[in-house]
Protein backbone atom coordinates (compact mmCIF):
# COMPACT_ATOMS: atom_id res chain seq x y z
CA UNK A 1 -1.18 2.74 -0.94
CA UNK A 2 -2.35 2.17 -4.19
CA UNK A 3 -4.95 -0.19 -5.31
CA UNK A 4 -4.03 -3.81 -5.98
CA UNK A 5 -6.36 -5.89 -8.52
CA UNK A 6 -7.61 -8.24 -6.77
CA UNK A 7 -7.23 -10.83 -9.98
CA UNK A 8 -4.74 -10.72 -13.36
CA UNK A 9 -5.39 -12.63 -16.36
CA UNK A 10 -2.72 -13.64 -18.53
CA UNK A 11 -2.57 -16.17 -21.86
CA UNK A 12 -2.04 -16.14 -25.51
CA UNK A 13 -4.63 -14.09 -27.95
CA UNK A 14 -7.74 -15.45 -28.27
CA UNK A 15 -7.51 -17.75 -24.89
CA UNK A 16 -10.91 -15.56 -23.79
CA UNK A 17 -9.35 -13.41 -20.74
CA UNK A 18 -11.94 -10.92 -21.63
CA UNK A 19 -14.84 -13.49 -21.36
CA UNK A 20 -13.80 -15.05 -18.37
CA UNK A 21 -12.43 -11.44 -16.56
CA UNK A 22 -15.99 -10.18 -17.38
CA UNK A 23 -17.35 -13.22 -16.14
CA UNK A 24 -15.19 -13.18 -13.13
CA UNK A 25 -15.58 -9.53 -12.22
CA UNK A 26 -19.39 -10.80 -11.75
CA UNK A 27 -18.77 -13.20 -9.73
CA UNK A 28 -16.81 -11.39 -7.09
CA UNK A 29 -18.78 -8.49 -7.67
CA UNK A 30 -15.89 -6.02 -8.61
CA UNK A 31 -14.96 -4.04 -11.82
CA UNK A 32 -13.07 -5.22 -14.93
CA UNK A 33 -10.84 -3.68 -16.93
CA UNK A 34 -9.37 -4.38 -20.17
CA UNK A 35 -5.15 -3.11 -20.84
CA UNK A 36 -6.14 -3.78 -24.72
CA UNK A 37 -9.14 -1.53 -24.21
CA UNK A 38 -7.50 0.92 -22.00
CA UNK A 39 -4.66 1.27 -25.35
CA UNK A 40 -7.35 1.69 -27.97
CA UNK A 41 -9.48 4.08 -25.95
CA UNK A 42 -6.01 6.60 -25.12
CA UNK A 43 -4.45 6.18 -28.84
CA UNK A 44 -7.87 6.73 -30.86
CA UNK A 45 -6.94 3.34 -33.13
CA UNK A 46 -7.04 -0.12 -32.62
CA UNK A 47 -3.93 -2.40 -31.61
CA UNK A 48 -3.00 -3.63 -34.76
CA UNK A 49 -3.15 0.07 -37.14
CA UNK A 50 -0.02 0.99 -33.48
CA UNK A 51 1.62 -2.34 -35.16
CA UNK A 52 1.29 -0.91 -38.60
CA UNK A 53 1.88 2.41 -38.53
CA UNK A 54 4.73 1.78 -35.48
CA UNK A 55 5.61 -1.13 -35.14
CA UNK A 56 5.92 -3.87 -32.43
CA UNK A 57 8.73 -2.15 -30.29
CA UNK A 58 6.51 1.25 -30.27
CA UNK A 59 3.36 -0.92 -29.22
CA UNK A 60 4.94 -2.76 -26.47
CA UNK A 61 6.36 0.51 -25.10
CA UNK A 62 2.75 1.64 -24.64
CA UNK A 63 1.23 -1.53 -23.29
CA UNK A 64 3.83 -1.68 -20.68
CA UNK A 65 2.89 2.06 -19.74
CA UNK A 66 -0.80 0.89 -19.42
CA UNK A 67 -0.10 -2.56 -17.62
CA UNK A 68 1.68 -0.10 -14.76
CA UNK A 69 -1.05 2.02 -14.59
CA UNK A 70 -3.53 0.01 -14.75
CA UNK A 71 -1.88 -2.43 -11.86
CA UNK A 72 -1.46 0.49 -9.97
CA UNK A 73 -5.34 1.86 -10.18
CA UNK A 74 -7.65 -1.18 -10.17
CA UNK A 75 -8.53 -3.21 -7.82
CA UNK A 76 -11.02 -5.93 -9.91
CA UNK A 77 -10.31 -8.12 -12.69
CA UNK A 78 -7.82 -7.26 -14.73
CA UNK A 79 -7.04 -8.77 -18.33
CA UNK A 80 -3.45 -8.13 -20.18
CA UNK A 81 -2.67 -8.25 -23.71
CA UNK A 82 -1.08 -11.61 -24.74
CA UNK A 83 2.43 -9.93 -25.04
CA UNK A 84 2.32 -7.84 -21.89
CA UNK A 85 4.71 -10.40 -20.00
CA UNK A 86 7.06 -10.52 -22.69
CA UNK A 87 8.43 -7.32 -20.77
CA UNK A 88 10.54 -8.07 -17.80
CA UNK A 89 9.34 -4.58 -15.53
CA UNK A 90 5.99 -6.11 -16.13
CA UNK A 91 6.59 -9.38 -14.73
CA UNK A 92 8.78 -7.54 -11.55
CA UNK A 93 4.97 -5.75 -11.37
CA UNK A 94 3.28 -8.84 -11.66
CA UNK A 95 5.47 -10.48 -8.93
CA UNK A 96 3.25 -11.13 -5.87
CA UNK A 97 -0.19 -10.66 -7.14
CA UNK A 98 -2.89 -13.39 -8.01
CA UNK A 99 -2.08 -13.67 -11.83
CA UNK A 100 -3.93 -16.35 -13.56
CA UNK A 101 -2.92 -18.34 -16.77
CA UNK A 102 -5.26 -19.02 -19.00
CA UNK A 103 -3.84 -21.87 -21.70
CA UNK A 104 -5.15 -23.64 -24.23
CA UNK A 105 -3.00 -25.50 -27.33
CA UNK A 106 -3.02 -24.63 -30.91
CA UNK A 107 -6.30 -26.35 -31.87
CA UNK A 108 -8.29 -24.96 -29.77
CA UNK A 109 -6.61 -21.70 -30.89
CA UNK A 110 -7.71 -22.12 -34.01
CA UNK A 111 -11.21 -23.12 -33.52
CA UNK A 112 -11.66 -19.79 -31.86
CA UNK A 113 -9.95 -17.12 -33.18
CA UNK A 114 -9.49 -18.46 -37.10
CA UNK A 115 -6.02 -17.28 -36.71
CA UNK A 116 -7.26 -14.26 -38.45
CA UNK A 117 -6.06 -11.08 -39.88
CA UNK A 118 -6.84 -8.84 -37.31
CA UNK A 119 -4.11 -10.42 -35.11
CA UNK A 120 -0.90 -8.46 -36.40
CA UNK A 121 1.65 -11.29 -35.21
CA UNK A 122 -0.06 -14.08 -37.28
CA UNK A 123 -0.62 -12.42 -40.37
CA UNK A 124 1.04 -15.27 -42.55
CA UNK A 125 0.85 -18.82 -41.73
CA UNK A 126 -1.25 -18.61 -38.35
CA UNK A 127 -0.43 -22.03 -36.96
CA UNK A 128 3.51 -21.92 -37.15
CA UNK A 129 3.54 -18.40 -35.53
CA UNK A 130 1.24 -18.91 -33.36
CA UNK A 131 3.05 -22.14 -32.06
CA UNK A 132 6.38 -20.09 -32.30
CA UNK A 133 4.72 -17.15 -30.08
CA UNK A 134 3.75 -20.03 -27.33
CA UNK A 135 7.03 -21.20 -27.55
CA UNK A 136 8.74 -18.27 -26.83
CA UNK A 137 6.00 -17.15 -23.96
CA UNK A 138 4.64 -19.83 -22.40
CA UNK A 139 7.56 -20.04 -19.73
CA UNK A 140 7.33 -16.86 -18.83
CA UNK A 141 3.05 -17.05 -18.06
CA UNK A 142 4.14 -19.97 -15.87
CA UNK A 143 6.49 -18.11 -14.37
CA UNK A 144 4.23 -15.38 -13.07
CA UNK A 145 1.08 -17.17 -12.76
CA UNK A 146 -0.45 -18.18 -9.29
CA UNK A 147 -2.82 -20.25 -11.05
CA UNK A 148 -2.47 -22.01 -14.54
CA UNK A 149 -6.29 -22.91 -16.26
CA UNK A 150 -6.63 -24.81 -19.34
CA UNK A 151 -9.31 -23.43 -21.48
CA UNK A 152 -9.03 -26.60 -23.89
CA UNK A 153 -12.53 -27.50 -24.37
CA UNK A 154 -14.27 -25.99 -21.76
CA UNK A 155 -17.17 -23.37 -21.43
CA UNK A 156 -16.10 -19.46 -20.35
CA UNK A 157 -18.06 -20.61 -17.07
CA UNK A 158 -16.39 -23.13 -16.70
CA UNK A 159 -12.97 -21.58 -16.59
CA UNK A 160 -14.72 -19.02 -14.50
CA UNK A 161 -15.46 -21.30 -12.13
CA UNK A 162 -11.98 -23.13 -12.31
CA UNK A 163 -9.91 -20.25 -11.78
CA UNK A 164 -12.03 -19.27 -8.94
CA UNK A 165 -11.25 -22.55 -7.34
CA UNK A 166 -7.98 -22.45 -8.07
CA UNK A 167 -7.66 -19.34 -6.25
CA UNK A 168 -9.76 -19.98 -3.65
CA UNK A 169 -12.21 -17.20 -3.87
CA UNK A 170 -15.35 -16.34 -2.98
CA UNK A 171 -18.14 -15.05 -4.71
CA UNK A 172 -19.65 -11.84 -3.70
């Protein structure tokens, strides 16, 4: 049997899943691991020179080959990129576990990522896409999530301590 991570975060860029999977991991004393990181690490570039030099299609072909692997080894916290669910194997795989949302609305957006350039899907006007992104994705992160958390003005411990509620875990 393989190993089963114990906790999956899901949400838009910038929402803070690494934050609060870090922070989480702590709390229930496990590992965390990063499907964004795991990408950059095997392809020797970061996420958005895979959307330049490949394209989107070519990207999400390799994220969905390190969301199954990564499901399939860890058993911590475990963070997905905000496009991950947009692939319907990966939300079959996702089917049954403890996924948690992590939301939070454009504003808020905003305030902490800048919209900026290093985010290949909102290179020109940030707001609009951004909105258009959630649009198209937000049903399907309520459709796989156990747990939904706002992260509109609260504090990474906060949400932290939200989703573990939510959940009903305990800490180690």
């Amino acid at each position: 049997m393989s190993a089963v991570p114990l906790v999956v975060l899901v949400g838009p860029m910038g929402v803070g899943k690494s934050t609060v999977g870090q922070l989480l991991a702590e709390r229930l004393g496990v590992g965390y691991r990063d499907t964004d990181e795991d990408i950059v690490a095997e392809q020797g570039r970061t996420i958005a020179e895979i959307f330049v030099d490949e394209g989107e299609p070519a990207f999400r072909a390799i994220e969905k080959r390190a969301v199954r692997k990564a499901l399939a080894d860890h058993d911590g916290v475990l963070a997905l990129g905000g496009g991950a669910i947009l692939d319907e194997d990966t939300r079959a795989l996702l089917a049954g576990q403890r996924v948690v949302y992590l939301s939070m609305d454009v504003e808020e957006a905003v305030k902490r990522t800048g919209l900026n350039a290093a985010r290949p899907l909102l290179a020109v006007n940030p707001r609009k896409q951004w909105r258009e992104l959630m649009e198209a994705r937000r049903h399907l992160y309520e459709q796989i999530a156990t747990a939904v958390v706002s992260t509109d003005g609260r504090t990474p411990e906060e949400v932290t301590q939200v989703a573990l509620d939510a959940l009903e875990l305990k800490e180690a």
